[in-house]
Each structure stands twice: as structure tokens, then as C-alpha cells.
Protein backbone atom coordinates (compact mmCIF):
# COMPACT_ATOMS: atom_id res chain seq x y z
CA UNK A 1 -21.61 -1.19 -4.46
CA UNK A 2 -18.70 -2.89 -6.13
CA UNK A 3 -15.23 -1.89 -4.83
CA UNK A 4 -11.96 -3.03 -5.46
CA UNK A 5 -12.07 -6.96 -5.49
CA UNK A 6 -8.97 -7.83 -7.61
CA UNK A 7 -10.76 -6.74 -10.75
CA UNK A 8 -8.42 -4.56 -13.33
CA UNK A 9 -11.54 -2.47 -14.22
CA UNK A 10 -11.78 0.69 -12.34
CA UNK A 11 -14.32 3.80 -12.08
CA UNK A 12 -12.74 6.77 -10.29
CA UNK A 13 -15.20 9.79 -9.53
CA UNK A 14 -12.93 12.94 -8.60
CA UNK A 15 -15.03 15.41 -6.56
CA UNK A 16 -14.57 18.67 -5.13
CA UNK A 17 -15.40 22.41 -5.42
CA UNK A 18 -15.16 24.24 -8.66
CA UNK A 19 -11.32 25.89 -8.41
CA UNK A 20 -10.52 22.62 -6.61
CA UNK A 21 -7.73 20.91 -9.14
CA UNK A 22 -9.73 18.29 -9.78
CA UNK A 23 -9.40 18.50 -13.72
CA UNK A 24 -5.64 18.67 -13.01
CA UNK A 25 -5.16 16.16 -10.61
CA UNK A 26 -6.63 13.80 -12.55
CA UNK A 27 -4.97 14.88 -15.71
CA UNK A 28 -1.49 14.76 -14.00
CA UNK A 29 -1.39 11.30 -11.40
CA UNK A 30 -4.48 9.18 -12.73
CA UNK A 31 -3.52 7.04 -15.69
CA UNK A 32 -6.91 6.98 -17.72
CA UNK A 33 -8.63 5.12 -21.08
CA UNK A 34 -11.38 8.19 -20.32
CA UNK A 35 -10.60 11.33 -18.87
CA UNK A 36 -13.98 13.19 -19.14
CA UNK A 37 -15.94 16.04 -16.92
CA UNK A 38 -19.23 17.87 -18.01
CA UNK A 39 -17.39 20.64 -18.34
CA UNK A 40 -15.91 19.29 -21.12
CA UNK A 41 -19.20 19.27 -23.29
CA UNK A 42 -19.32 23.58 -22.41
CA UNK A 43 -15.79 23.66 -25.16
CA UNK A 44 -16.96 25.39 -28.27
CA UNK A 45 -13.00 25.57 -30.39
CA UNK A 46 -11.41 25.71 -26.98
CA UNK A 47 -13.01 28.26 -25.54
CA UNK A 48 -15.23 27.33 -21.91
CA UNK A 49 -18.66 29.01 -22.99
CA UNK A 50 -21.08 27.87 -19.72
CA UNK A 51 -24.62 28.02 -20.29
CA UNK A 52 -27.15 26.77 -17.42
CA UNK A 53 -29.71 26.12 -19.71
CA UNK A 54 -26.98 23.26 -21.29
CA UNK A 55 -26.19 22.01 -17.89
CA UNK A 56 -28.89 18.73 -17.66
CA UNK A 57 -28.01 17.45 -21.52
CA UNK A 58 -24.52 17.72 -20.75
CA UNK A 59 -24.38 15.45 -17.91
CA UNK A 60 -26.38 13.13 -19.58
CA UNK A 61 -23.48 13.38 -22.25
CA UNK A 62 -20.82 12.45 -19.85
CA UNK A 63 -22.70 9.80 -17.91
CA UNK A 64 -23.69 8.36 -21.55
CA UNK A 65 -19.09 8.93 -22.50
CA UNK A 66 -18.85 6.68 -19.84
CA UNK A 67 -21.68 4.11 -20.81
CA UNK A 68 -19.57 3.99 -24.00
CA UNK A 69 -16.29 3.35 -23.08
CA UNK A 70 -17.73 0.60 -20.20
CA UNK A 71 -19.57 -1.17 -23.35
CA UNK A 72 -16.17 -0.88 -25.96
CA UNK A 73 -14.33 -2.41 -22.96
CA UNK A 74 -16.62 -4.81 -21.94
CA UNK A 75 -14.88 -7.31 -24.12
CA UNK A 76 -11.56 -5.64 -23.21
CA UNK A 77 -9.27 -8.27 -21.08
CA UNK A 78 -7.00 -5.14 -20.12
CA UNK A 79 -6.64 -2.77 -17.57
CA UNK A 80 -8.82 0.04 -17.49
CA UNK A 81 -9.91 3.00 -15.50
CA UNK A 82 -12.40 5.77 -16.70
CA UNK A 83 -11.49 9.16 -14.59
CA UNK A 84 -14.79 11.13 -14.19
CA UNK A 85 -13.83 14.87 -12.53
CA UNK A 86 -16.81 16.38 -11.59
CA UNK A 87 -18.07 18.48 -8.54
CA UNK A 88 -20.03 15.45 -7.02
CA UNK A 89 -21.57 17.60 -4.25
CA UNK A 90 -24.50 15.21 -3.75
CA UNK A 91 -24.59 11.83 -3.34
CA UNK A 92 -27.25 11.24 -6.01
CA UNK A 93 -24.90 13.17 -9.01
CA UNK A 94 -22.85 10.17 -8.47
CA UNK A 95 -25.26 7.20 -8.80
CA UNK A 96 -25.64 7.16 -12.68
CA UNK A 97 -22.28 5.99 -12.56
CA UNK A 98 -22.06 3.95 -9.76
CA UNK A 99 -25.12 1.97 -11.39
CA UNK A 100 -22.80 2.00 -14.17
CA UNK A 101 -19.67 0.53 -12.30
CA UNK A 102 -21.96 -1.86 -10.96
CA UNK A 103 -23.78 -3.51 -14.38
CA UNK A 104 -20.56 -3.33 -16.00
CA UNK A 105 -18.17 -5.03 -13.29
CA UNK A 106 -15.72 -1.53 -12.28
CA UNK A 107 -14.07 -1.70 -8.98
CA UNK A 108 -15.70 2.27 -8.15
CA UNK A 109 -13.27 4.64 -5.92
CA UNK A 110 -13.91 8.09 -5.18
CA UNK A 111 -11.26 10.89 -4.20
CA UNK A 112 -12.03 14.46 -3.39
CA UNK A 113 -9.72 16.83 -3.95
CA UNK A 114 -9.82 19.91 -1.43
CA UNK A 115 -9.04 23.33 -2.52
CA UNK A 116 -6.30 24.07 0.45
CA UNK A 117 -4.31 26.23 -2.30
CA UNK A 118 -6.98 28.68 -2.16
CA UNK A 119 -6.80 28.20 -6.02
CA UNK A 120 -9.62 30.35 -7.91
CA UNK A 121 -11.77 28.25 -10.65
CA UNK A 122 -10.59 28.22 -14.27
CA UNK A 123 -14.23 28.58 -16.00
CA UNK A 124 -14.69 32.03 -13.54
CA UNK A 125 -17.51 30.42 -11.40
CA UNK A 126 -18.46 33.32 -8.63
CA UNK A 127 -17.26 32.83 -5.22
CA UNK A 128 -20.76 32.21 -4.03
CA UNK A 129 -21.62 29.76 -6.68
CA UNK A 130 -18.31 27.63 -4.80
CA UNK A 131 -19.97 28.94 -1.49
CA UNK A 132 -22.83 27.03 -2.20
CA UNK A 133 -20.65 23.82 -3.68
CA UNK A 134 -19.10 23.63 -0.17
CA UNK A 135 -22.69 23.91 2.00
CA UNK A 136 -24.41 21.35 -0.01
CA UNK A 137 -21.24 18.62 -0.46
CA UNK A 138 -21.92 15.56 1.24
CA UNK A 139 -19.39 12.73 2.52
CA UNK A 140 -19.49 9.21 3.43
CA UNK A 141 -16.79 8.27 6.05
């Protein structure tokens, strides 16, 4: 994996629990060129309209935002960092873009944001939905 080595590009994968503040931390204290989460592809005239069945295409969406904005900067001599805020539970919903960071040349950091506020999730994701988030979320110390 590529980490920080003095190289101005950066990936940073926010992670944590739906309800979390992800989407606002990274909004408020990470200075991004793209600020994107799946949940952004579930916006229909900004209203959140989830549908499961939408779920698989719209990942693929924001792993292929990403792709994108890696290949317009690739000529880029500038500072960069692309701010992906998603739930990251598992390992393996991170490695599209790490093999991303990785053929492009980003430095790849990953924060998780805990829900300590007790904060309740903005897109009204049941309790056991976050229940389940928080059994399956896996961490590499």
C-alpha cells in the first residue's frame, strides 16, 4: 500500500457507522478537490431517496468519481486530496480505491469517525441496520 511518502497527492477514506458524522467531518476539517460518498448518487432534487436495489451501481459510481478525478489530476503538479466518506465496514469495500491510490501514486489515509455523540443517521437508517454496521466493522491497528 502506498502511504504518505512526501507525495502532495492524497486519498482519504472516512469510515464509520451510518449517524457517525462522517459526511460532516469531512465536509467541515478536510480540504478536498472531491468530496464524494455513495450516498450521494441516492439525491434525486435534494431529496435522499435509498433504494437497495441501487446500492451495487452506485458504488461503482463513486469508485468510478474517483477514477476520474485521479486521471484529470494525473497531469496535475498540485496538491490534491479526494475525501471518500463512506461506511467502510469491511476491509474489501475499501480496496477499489486503495488499488486506485496505488496505480495512480495517492499517499492513502484512513480515519474513522466514531459516533460518541450518540448522533442518529440523517438518511433514517434503522437502529439495527447501524447494529449490524458496528458487528461487521473491521480495523487494522
Amino acid at each position: 500500500m502506498n502511504y504518505i511518502d512526501g507525495n502532495n497527492k492524497n486519498l482519504i477514506l472516512v469510515r464509520g457507522t451510518s449517524g457517525s458524522g462522517k459526511s460532516t467531518f469531512a465536509s467541515k476539517f478536510l480540504n478536498a478537490s472531491l468530496l464524494i460518498a455513495t450516498d450521494d448518487f441516492f439525491m434525486n432534487e435534494g431529496v435522499y431517496e435509498f433504494n437497495r436495489e441501487h446500492l451495487p451501481a452506485n458504488h461503482q459510481r463513486c469508485i468510478d468519481s474517483v477514477k476520474s478525478e485521479m486521471k484529470f489530476r494525473e497531469s496535475v503538479a498540485e496538491s490534491t486530496n479526494i475525501v471518500v466518506h463512506n461506511t467502510f465496514t469491511r476491509l474489501w469495500e475499501m480496496q477499489p480505491y486503495i488499488d486506485l491510490a496505488n496505480k495512480y501514486g495517492y499517499n492513502l489515509h484512513t480515519i474513522i469517525v466514531e459516533n460518541r455523540h450518540k448522533s442518529g443517521s440523517i438518511h433514517n437508517v434503522p437502529e439495527n441496520a447501524i447494529d449490524d454496521q458496528r458487528a461487521r466493522f473491521e480495523v487494522v491497528l
